[in-house]
C-alpha atoms as a PDB file:
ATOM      1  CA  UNK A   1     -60.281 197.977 -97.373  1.00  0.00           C
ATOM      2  CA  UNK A   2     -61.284 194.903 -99.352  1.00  0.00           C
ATOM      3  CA  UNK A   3     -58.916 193.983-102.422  1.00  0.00           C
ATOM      4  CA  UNK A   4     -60.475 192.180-105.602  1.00  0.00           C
ATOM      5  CA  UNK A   5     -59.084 190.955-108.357  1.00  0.00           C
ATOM      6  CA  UNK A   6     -59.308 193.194-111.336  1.00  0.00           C
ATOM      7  CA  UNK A   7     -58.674 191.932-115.286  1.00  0.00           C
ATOM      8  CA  UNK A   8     -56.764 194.858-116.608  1.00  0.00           C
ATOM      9  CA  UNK A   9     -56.728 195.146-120.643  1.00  0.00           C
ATOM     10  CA  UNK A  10     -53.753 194.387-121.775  1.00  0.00           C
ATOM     11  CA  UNK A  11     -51.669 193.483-118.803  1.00  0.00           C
ATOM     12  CA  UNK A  12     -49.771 190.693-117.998  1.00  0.00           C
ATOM     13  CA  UNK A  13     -49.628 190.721-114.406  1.00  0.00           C
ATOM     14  CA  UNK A  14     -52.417 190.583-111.682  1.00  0.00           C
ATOM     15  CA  UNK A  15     -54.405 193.724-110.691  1.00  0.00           C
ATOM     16  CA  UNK A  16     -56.552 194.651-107.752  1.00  0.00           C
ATOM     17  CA  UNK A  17     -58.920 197.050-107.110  1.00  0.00           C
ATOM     18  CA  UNK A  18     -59.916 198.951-104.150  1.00  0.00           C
ATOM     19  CA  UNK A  19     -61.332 202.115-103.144  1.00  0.00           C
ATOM     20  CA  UNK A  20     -60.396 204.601-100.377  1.00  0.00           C
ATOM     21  CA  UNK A  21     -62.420 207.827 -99.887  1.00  0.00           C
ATOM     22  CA  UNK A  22     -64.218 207.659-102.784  1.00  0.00           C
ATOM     23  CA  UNK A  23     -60.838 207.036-104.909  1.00  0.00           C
ATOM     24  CA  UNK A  24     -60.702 203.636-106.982  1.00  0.00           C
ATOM     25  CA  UNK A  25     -56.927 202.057-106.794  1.00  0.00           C
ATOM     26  CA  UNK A  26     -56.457 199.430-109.253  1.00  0.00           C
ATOM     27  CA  UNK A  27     -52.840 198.261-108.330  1.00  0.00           C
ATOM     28  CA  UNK A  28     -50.082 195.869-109.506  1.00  0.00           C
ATOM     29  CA  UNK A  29     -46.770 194.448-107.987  1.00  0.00           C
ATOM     30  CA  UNK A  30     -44.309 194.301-110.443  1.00  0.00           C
ATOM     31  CA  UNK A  31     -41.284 193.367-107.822  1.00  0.00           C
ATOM     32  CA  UNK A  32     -40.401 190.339-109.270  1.00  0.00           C
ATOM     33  CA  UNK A  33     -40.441 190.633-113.212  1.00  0.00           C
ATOM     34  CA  UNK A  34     -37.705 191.769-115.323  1.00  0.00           C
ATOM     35  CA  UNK A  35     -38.109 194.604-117.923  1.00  0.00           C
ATOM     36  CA  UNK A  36     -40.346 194.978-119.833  1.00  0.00           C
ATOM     37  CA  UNK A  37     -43.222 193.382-117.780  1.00  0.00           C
ATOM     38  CA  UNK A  38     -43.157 196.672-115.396  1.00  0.00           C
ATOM     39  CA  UNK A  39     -43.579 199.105-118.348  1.00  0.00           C
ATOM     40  CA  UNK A  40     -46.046 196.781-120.304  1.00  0.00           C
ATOM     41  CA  UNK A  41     -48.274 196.965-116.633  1.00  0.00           C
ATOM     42  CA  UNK A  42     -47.159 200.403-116.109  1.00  0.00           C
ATOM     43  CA  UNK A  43     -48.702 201.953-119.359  1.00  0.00           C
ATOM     44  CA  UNK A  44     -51.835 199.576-119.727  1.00  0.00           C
ATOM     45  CA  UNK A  45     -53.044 200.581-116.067  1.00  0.00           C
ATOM     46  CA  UNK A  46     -52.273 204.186-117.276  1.00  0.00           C
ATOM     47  CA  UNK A  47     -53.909 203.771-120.170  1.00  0.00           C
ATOM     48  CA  UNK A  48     -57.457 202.691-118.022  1.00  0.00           C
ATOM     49  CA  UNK A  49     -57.108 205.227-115.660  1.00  0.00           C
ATOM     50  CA  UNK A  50     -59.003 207.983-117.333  1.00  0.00           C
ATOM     51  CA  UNK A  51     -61.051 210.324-114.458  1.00  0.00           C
ATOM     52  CA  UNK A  52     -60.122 212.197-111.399  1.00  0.00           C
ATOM     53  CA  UNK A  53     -61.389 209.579-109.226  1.00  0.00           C
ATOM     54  CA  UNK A  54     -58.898 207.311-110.457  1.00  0.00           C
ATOM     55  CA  UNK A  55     -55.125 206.136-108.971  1.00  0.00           C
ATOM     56  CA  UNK A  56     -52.718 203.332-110.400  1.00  0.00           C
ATOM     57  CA  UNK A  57     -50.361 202.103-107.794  1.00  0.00           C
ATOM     58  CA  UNK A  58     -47.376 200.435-108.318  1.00  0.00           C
ATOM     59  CA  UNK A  59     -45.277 198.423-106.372  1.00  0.00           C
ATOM     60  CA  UNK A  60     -41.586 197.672-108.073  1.00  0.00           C
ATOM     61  CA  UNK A  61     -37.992 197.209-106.671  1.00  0.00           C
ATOM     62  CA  UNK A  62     -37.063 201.082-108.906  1.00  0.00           C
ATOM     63  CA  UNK A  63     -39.031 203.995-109.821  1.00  0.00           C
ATOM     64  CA  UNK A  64     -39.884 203.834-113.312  1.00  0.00           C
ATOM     65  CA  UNK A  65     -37.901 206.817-115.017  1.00  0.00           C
ATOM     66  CA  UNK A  66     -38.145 205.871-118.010  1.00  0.00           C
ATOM     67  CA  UNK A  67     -42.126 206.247-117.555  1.00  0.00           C
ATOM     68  CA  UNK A  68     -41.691 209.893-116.530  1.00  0.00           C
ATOM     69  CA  UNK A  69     -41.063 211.769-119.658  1.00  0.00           C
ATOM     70  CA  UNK A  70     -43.755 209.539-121.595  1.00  0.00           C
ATOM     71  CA  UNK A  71     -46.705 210.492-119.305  1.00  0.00           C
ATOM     72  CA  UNK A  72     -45.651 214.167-117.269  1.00  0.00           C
ATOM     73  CA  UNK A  73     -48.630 216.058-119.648  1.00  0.00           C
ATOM     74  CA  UNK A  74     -51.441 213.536-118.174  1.00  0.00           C
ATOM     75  CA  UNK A  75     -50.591 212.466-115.424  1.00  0.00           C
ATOM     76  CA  UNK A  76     -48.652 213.384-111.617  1.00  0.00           C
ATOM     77  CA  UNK A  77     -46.890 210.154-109.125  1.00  0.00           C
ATOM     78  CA  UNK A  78     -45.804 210.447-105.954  1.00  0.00           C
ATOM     79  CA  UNK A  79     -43.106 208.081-104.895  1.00  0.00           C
ATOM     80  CA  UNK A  80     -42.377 206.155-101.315  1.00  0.00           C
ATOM     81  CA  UNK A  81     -39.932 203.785-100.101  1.00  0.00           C
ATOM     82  CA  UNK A  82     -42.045 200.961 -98.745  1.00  0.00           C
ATOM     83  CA  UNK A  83     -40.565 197.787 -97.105  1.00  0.00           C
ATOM     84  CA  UNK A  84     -38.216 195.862 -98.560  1.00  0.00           C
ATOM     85  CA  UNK A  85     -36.497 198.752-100.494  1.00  0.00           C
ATOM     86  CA  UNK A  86     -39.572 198.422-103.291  1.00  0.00           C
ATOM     87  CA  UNK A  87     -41.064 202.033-104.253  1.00  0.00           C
ATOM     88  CA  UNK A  88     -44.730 202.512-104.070  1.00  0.00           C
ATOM     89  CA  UNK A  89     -45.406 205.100-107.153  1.00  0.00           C
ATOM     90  CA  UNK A  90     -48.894 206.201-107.267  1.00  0.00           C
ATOM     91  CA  UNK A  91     -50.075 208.253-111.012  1.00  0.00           C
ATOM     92  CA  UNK A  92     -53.483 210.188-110.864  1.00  0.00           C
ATOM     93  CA  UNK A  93     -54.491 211.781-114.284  1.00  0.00           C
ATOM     94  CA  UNK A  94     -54.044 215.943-114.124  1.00  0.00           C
ATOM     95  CA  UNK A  95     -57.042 216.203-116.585  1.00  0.00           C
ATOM     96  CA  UNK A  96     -59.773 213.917-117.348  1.00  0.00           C
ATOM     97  CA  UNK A  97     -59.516 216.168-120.913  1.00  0.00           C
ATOM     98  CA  UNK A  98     -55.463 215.364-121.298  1.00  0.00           C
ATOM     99  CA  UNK A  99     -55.219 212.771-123.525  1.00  0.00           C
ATOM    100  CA  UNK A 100     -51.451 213.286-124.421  1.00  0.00           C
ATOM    101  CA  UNK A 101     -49.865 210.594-123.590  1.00  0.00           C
ATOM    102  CA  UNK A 102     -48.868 207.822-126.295  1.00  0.00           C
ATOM    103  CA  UNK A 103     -49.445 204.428-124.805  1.00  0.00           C
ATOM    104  CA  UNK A 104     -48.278 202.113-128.020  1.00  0.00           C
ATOM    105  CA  UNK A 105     -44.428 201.915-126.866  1.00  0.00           C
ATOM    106  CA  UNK A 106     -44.376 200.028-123.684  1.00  0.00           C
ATOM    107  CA  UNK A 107     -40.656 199.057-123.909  1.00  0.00           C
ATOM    108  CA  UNK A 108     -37.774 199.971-121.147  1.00  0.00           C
ATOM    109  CA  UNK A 109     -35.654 201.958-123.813  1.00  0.00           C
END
């Protein structure tokens, strides 16, 4: 697997992008930023990921729960404890026809 740096819209932290049996990942590590930088990344990766084919992966030091409730409509995660105690949560879109989700609050609260 060969990662390459991807320029995200709107995010403030370095992406790559990979692919993996015929998936594209673009992911971010977000395990050294304070709030809000985790939810600004969070929602402007969600807000590119927009077919089937599509994952965002991010690495952090907590699981986002304040994310949860925003997105659940569009898309699904799946959480693990990686090394280090940081959480690897991984969203894929439910629908490529759900378009639910209101990315214009990014903040923690």
């Amino acid at each position: 697997m060969i990662k390459t740096p991807y320029n995200m819209t709107g995010a403030s932290l370095e992406f790559v992008t990979y692919i993996i049996d015929d998936i594209n990942y673009y992911e971010f590590d977000c395990s050294e930023v304070e709030c809000p930088e985790p939810m600004i990344n969070a929602m402007a990766g969600l807000k590119n990921i927009t077919q089937l084919n599509e994952r965002l992966v991010m690495i952090g030091l907590q699981e986002p729960a304040g994310l949860y409730p925003r997105i659940n409509k569009d898309f699904s995660w799946e959480v693990k404890e990686i090394e280090n105690d940081l959480f690897k949560i991984t969203f894929k879109k439910i629908d490529s026809n759900s378009n639910s989700s209101n990315f214009d609050n990014d903040s923690c609260s």
